[in-house]
PDB file of N, CA and C in Angstrom:
ATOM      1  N   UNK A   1      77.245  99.752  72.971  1.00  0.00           N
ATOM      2  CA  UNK A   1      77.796  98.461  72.605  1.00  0.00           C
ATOM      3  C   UNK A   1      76.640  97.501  72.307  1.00  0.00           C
ATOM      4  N   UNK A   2      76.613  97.086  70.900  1.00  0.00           N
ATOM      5  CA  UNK A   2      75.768  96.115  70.879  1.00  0.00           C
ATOM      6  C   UNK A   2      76.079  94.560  71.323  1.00  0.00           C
ATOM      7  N   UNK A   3      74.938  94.051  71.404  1.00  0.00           N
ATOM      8  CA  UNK A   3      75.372  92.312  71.840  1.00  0.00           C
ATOM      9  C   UNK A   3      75.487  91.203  71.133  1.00  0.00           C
ATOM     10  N   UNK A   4      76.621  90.647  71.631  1.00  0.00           N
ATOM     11  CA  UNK A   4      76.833  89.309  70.863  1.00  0.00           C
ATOM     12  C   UNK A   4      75.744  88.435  70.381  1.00  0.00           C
ATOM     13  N   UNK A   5      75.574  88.104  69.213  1.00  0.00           N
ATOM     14  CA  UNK A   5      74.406  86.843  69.052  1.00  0.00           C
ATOM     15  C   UNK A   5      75.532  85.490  69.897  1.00  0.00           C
ATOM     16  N   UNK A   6      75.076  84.763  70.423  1.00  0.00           N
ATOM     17  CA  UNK A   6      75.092  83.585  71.009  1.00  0.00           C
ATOM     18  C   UNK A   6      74.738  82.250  70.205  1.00  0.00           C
ATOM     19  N   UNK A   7      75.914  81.554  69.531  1.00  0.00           N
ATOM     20  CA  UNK A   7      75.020  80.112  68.983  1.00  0.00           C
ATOM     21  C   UNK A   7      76.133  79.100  69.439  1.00  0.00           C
ATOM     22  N   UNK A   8      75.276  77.660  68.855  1.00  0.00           N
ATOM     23  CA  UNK A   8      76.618  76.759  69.325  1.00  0.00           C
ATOM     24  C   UNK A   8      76.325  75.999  67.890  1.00  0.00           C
ATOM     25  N   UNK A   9      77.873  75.149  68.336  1.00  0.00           N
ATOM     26  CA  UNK A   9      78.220  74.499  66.876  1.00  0.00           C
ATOM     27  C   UNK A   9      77.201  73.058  67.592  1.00  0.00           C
ATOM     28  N   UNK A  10      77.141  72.071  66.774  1.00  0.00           N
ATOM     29  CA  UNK A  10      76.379  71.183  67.024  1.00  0.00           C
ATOM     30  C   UNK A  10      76.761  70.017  67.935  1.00  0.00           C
ATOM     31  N   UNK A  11      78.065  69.815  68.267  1.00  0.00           N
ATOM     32  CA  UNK A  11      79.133  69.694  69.338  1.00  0.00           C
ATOM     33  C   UNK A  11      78.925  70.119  70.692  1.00  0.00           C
ATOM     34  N   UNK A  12      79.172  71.537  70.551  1.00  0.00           N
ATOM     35  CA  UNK A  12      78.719  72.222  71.646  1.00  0.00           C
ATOM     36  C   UNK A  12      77.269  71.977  72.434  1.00  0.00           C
ATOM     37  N   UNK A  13      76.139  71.953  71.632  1.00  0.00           N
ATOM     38  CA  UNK A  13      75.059  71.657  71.716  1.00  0.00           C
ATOM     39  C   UNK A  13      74.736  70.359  72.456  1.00  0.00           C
ATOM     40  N   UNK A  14      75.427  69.650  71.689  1.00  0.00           N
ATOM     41  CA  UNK A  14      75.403  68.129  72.379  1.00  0.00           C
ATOM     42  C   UNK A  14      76.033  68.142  74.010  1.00  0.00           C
ATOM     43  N   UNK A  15      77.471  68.808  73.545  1.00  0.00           N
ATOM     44  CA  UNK A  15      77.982  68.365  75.261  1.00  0.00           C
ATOM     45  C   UNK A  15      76.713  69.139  76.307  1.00  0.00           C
ATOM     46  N   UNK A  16      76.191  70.155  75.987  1.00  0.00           N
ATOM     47  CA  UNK A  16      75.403  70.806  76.673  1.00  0.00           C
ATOM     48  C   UNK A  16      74.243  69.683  77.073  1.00  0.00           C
ATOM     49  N   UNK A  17      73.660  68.847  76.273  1.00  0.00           N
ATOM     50  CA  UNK A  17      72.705  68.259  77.004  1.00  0.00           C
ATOM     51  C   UNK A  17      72.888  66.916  77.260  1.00  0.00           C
ATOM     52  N   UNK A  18      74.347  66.518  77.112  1.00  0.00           N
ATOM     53  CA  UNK A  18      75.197  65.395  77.351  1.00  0.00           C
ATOM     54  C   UNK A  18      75.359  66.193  79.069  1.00  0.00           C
ATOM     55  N   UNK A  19      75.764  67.205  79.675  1.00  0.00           N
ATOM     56  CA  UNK A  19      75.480  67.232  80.916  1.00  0.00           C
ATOM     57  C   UNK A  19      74.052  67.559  81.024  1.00  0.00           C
ATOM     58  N   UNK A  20      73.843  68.125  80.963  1.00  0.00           N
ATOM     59  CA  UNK A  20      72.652  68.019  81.705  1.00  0.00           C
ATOM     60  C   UNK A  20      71.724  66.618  81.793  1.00  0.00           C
ATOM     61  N   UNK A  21      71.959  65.730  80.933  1.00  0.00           N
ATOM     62  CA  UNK A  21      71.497  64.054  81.342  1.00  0.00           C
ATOM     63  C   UNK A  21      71.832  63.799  82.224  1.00  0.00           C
ATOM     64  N   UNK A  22      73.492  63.938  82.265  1.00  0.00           N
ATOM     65  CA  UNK A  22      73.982  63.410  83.153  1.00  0.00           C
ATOM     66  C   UNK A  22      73.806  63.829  84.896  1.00  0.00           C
ATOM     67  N   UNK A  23      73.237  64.990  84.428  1.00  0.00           N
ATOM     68  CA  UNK A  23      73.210  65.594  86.031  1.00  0.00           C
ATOM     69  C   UNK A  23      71.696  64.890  86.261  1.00  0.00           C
ATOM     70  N   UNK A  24      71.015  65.282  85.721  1.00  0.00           N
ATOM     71  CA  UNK A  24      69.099  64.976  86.141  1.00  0.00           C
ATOM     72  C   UNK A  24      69.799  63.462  85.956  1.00  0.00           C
ATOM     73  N   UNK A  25      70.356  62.215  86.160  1.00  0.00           N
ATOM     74  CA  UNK A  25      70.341  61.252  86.029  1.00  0.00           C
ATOM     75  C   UNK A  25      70.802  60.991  87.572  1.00  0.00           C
ATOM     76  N   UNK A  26      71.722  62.099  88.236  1.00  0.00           N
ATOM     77  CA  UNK A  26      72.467  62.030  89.809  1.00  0.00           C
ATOM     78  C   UNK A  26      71.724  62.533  90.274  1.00  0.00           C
ATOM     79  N   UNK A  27      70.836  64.079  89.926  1.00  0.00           N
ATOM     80  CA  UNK A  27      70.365  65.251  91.046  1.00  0.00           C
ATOM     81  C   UNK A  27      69.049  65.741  90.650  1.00  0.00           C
ATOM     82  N   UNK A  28      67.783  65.249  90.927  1.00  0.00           N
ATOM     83  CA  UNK A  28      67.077  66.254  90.335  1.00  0.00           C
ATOM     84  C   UNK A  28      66.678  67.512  90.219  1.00  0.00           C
ATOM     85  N   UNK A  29      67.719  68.376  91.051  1.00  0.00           N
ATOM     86  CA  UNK A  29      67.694  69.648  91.089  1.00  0.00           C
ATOM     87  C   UNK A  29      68.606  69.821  90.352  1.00  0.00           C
ATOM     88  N   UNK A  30      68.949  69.007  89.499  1.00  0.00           N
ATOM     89  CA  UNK A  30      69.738  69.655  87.793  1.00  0.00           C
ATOM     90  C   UNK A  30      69.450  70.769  87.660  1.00  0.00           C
ATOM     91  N   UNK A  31      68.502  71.342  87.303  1.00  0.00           N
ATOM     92  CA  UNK A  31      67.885  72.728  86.585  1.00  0.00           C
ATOM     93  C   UNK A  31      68.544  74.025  87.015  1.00  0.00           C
ATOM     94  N   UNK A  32      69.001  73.639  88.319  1.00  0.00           N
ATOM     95  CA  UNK A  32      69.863  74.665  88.991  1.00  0.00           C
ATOM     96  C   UNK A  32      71.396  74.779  88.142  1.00  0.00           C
ATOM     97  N   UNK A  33      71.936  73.768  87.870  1.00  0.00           N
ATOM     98  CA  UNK A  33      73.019  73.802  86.927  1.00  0.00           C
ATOM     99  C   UNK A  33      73.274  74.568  85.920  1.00  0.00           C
ATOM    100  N   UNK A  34      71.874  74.163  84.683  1.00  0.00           N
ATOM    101  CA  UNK A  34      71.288  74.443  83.875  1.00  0.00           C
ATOM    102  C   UNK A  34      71.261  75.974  83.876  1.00  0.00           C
ATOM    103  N   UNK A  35      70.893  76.454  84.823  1.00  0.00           N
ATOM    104  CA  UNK A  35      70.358  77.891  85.008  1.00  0.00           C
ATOM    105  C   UNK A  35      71.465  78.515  85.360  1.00  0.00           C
ATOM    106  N   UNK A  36      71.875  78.058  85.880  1.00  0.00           N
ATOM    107  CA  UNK A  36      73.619  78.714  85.929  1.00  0.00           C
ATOM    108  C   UNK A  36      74.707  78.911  84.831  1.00  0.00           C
ATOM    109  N   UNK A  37      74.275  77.859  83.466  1.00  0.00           N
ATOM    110  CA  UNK A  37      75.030  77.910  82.622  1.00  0.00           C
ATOM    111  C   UNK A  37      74.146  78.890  81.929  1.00  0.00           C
ATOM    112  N   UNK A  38      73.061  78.920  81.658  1.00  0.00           N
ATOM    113  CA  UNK A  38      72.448  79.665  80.917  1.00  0.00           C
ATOM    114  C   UNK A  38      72.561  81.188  81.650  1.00  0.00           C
ATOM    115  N   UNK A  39      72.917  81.704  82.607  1.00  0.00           N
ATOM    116  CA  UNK A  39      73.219  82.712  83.317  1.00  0.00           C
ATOM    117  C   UNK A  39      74.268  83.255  82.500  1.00  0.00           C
ATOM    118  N   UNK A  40      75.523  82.534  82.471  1.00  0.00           N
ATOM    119  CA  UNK A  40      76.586  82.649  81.962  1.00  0.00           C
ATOM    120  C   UNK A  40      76.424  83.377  80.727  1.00  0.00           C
ATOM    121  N   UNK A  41      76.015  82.644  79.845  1.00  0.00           N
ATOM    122  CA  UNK A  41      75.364  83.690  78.390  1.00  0.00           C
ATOM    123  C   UNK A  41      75.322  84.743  78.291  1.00  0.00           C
ATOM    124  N   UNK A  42      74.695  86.066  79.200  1.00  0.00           N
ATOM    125  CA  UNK A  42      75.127  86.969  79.640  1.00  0.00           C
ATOM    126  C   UNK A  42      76.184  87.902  79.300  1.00  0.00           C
ATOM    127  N   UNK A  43      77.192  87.322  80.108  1.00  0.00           N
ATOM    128  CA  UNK A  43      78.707  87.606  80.018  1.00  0.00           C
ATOM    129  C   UNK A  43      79.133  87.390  78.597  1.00  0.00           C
ATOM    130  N   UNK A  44      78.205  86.354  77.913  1.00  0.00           N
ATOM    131  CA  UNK A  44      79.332  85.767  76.381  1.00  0.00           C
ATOM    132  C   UNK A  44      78.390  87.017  75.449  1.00  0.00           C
ATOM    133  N   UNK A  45      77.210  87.673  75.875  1.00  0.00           N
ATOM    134  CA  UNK A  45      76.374  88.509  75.170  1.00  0.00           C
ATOM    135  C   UNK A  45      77.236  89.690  75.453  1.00  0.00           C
ATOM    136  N   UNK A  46      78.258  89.815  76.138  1.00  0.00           N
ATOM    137  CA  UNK A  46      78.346  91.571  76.206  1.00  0.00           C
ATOM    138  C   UNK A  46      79.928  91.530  76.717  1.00  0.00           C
ATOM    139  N   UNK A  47      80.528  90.833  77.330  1.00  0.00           N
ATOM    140  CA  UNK A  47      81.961  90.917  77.523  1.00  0.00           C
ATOM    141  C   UNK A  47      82.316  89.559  77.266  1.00  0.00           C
ATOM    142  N   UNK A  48      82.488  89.093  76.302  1.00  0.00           N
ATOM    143  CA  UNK A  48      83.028  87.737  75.873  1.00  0.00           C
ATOM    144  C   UNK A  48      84.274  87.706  75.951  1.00  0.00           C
ATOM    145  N   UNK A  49      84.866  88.859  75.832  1.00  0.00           N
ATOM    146  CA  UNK A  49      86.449  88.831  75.476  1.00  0.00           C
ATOM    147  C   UNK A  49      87.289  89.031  77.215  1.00  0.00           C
ATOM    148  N   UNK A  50      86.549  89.207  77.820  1.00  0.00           N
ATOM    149  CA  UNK A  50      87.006  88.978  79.284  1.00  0.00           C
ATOM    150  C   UNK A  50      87.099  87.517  79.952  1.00  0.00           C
ATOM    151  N   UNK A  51      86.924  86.457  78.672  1.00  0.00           N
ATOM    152  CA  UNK A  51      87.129  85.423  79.357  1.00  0.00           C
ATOM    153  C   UNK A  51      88.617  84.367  79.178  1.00  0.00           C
ATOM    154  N   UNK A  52      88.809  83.898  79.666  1.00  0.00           N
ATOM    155  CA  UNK A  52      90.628  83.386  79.981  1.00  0.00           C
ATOM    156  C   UNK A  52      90.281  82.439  78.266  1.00  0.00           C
ATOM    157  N   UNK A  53      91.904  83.122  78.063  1.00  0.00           N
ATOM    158  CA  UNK A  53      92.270  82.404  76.768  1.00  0.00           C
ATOM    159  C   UNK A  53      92.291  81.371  76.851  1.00  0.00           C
ATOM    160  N   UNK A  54      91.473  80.399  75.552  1.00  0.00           N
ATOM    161  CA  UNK A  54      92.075  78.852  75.747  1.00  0.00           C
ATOM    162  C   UNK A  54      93.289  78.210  75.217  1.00  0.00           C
ATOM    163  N   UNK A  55      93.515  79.137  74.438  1.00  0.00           N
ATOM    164  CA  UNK A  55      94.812  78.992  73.479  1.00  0.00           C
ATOM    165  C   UNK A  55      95.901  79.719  72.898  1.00  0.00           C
ATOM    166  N   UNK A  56      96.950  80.105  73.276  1.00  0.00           N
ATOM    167  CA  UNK A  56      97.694  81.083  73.055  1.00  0.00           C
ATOM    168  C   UNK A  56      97.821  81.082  71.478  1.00  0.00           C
ATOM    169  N   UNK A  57      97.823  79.956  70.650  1.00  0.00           N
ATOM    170  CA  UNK A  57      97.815  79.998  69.153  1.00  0.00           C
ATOM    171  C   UNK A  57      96.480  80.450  68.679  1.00  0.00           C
ATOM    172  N   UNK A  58      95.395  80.657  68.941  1.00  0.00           N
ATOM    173  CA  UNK A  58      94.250  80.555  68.875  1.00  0.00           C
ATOM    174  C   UNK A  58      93.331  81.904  69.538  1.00  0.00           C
ATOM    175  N   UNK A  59      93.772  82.853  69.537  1.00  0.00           N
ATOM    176  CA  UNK A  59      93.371  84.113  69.840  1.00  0.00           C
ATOM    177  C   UNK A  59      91.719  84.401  70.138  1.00  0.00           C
ATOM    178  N   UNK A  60      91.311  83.512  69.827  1.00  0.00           N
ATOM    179  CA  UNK A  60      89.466  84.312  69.432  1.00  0.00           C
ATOM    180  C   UNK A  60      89.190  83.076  70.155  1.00  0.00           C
ATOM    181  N   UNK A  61      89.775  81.839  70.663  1.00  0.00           N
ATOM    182  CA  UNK A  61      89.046  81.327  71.447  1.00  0.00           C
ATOM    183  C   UNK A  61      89.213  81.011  72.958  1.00  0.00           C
ATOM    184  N   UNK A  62      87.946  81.479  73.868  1.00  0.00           N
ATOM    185  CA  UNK A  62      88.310  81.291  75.040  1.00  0.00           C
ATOM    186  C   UNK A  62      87.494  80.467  76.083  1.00  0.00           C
ATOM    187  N   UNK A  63      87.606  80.677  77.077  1.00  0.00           N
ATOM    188  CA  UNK A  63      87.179  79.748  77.866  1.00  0.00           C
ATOM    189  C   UNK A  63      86.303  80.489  79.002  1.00  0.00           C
ATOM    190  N   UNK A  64      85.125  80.131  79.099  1.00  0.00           N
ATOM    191  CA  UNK A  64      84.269  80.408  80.026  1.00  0.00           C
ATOM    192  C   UNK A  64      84.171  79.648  81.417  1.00  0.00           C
ATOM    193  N   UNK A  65      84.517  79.978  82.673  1.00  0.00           N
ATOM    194  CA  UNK A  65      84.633  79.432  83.353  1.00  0.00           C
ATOM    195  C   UNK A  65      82.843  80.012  84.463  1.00  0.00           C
ATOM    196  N   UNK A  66      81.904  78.889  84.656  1.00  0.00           N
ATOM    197  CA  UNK A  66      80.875  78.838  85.285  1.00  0.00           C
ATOM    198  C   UNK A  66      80.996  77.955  86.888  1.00  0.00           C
ATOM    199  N   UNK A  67      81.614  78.992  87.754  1.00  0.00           N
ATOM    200  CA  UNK A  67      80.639  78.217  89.157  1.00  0.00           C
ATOM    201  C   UNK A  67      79.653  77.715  89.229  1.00  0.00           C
ATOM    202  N   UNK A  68      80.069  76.082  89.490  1.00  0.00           N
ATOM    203  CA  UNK A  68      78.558  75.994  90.629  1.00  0.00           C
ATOM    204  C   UNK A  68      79.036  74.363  91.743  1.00  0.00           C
ATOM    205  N   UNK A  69      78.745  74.853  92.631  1.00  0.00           N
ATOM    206  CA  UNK A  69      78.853  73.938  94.175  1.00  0.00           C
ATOM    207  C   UNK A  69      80.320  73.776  94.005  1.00  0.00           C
ATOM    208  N   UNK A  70      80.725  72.582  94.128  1.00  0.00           N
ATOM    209  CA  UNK A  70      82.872  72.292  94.499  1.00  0.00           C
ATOM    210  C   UNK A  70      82.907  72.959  93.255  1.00  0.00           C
ATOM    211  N   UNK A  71      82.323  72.639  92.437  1.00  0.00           N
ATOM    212  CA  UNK A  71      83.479  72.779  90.604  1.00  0.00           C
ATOM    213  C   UNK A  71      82.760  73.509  90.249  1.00  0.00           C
ATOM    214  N   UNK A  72      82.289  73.258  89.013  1.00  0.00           N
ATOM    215  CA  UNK A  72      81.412  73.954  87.850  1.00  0.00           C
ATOM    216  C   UNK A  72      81.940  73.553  86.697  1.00  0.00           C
ATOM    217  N   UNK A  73      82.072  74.392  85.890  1.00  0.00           N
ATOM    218  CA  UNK A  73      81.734  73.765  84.153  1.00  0.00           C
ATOM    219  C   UNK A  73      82.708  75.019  83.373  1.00  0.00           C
ATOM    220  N   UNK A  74      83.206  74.550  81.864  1.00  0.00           N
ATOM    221  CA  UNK A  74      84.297  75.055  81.250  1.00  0.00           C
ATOM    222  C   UNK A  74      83.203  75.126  79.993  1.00  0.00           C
ATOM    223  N   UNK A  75      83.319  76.225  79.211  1.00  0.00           N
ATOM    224  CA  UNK A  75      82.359  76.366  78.052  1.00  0.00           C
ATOM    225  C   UNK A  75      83.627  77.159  77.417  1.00  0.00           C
ATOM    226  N   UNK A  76      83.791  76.453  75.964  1.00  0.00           N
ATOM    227  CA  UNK A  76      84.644  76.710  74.638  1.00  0.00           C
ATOM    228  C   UNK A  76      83.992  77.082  74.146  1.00  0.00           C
ATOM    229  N   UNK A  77      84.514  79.043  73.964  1.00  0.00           N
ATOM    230  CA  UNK A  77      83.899  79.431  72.697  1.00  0.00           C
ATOM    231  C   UNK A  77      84.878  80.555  71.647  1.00  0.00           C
ATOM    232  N   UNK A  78      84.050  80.767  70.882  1.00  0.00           N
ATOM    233  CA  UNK A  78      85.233  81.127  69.681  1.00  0.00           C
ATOM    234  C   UNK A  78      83.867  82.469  69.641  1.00  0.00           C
ATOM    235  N   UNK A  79      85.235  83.858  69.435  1.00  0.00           N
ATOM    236  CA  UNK A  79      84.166  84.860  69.339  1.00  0.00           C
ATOM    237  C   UNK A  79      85.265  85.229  67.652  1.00  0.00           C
ATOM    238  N   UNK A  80      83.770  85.011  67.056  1.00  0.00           N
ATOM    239  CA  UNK A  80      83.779  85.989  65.597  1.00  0.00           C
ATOM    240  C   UNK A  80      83.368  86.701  65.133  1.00  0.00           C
ATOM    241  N   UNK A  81      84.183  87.999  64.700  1.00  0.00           N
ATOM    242  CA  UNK A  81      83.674  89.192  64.413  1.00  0.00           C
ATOM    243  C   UNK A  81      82.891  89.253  63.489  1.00  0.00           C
ATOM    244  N   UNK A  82      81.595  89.915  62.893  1.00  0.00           N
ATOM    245  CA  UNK A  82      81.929  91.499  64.512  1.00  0.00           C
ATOM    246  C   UNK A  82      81.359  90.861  65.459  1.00  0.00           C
ATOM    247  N   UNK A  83      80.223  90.237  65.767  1.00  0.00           N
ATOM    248  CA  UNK A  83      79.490  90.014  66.839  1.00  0.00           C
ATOM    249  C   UNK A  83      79.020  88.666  66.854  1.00  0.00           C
ATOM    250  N   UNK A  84      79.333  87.576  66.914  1.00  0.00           N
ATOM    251  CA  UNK A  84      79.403  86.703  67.402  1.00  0.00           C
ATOM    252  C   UNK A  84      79.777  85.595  68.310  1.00  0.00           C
ATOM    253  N   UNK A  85      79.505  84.765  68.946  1.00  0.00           N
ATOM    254  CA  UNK A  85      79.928  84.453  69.454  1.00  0.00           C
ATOM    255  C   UNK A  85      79.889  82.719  69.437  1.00  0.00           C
ATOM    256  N   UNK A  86      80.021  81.550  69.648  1.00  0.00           N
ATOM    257  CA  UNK A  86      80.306  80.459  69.373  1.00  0.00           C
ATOM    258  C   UNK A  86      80.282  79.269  70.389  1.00  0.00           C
ATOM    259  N   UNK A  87      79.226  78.877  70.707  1.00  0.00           N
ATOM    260  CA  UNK A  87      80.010  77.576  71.613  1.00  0.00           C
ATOM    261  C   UNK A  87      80.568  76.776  71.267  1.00  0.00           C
ATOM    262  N   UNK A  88      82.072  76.459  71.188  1.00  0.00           N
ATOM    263  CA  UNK A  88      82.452  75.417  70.941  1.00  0.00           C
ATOM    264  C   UNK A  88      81.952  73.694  71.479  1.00  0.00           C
ATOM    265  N   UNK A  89      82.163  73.920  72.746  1.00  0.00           N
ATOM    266  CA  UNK A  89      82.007  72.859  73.839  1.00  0.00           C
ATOM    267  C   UNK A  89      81.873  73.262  75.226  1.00  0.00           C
ATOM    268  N   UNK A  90      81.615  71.823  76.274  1.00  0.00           N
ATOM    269  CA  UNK A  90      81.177  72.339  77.277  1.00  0.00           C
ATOM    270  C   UNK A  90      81.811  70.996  78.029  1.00  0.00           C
ATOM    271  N   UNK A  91      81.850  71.277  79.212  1.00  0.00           N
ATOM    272  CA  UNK A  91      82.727  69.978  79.877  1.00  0.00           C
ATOM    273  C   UNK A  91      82.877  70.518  81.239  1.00  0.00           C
ATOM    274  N   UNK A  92      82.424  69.058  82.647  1.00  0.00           N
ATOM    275  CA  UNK A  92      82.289  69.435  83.775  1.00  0.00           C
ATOM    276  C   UNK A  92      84.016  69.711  84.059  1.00  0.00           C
ATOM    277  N   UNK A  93      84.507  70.650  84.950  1.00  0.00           N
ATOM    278  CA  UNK A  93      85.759  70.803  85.393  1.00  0.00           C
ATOM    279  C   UNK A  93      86.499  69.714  86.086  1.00  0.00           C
ATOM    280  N   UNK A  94      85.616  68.326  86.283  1.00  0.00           N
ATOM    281  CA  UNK A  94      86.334  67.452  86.765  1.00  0.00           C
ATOM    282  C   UNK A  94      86.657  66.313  85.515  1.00  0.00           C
ATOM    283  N   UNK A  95      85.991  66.609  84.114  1.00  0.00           N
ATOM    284  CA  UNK A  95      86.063  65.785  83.453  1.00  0.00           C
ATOM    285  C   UNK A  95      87.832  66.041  82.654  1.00  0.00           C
ATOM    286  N   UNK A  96      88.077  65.034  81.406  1.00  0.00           N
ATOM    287  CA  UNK A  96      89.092  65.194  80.940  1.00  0.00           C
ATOM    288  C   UNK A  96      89.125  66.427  80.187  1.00  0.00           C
ATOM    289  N   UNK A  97      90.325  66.848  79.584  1.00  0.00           N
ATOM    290  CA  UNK A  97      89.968  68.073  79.331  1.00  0.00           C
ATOM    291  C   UNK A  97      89.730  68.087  77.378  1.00  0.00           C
ATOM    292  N   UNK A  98      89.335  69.087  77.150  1.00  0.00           N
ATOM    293  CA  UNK A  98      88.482  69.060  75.786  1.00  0.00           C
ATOM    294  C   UNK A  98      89.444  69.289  74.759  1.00  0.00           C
ATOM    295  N   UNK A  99      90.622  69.650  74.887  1.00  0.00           N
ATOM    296  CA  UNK A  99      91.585  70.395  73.826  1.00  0.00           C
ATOM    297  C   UNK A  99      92.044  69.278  73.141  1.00  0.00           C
TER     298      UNK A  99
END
């Protein structure tokens, strides 16, 4: 099985370092966050499709769900064949939701 390339739309990109400001602005052990989402990648490199649908109309896109401490973080992505994969967006689990 080969692996997913990994990119994000420019959206995605943003919410990504739209948290992470926001965290190094509360915690400076942000990086731990950080490293946890980037952990995640992983999973979107080689079983992407094991992650909970975000949309029953919307087949190819799902939702990455990342622990870390009470909550963690929701990463939208859209996998397109053959091997891609997509960040849509990214959003802490306590925030509003992205849909």
């Amino acid at each position: 099985m080969l692996p997913y390339k990994v990119r994000f739309t420019a959206d995605g990109q943003a919410d990504l370092e739209r948290l992470f400001a926001l965290l190094a602005d509360r915690d400076p052990a942000a990086a731990r966050a950080l490293a946890a989402i980037r952990r995640s990648f992983k999973l979107l490199r080689f079983l992407p499709w094991s992650c909970r649908k975000g949309a029953l109309e919307l087949p190819r896109h799902r939702e990455l769900l990342v622990p870390f401490g009470s909550a963690g973080y929701v990463l939208l992505v859209e996998i397109e064949p053959p091997a891609t994969v997509t960040v849509l967006a990214g959003r802490h689990q306590r925030e509003d939701d992205y849909h």
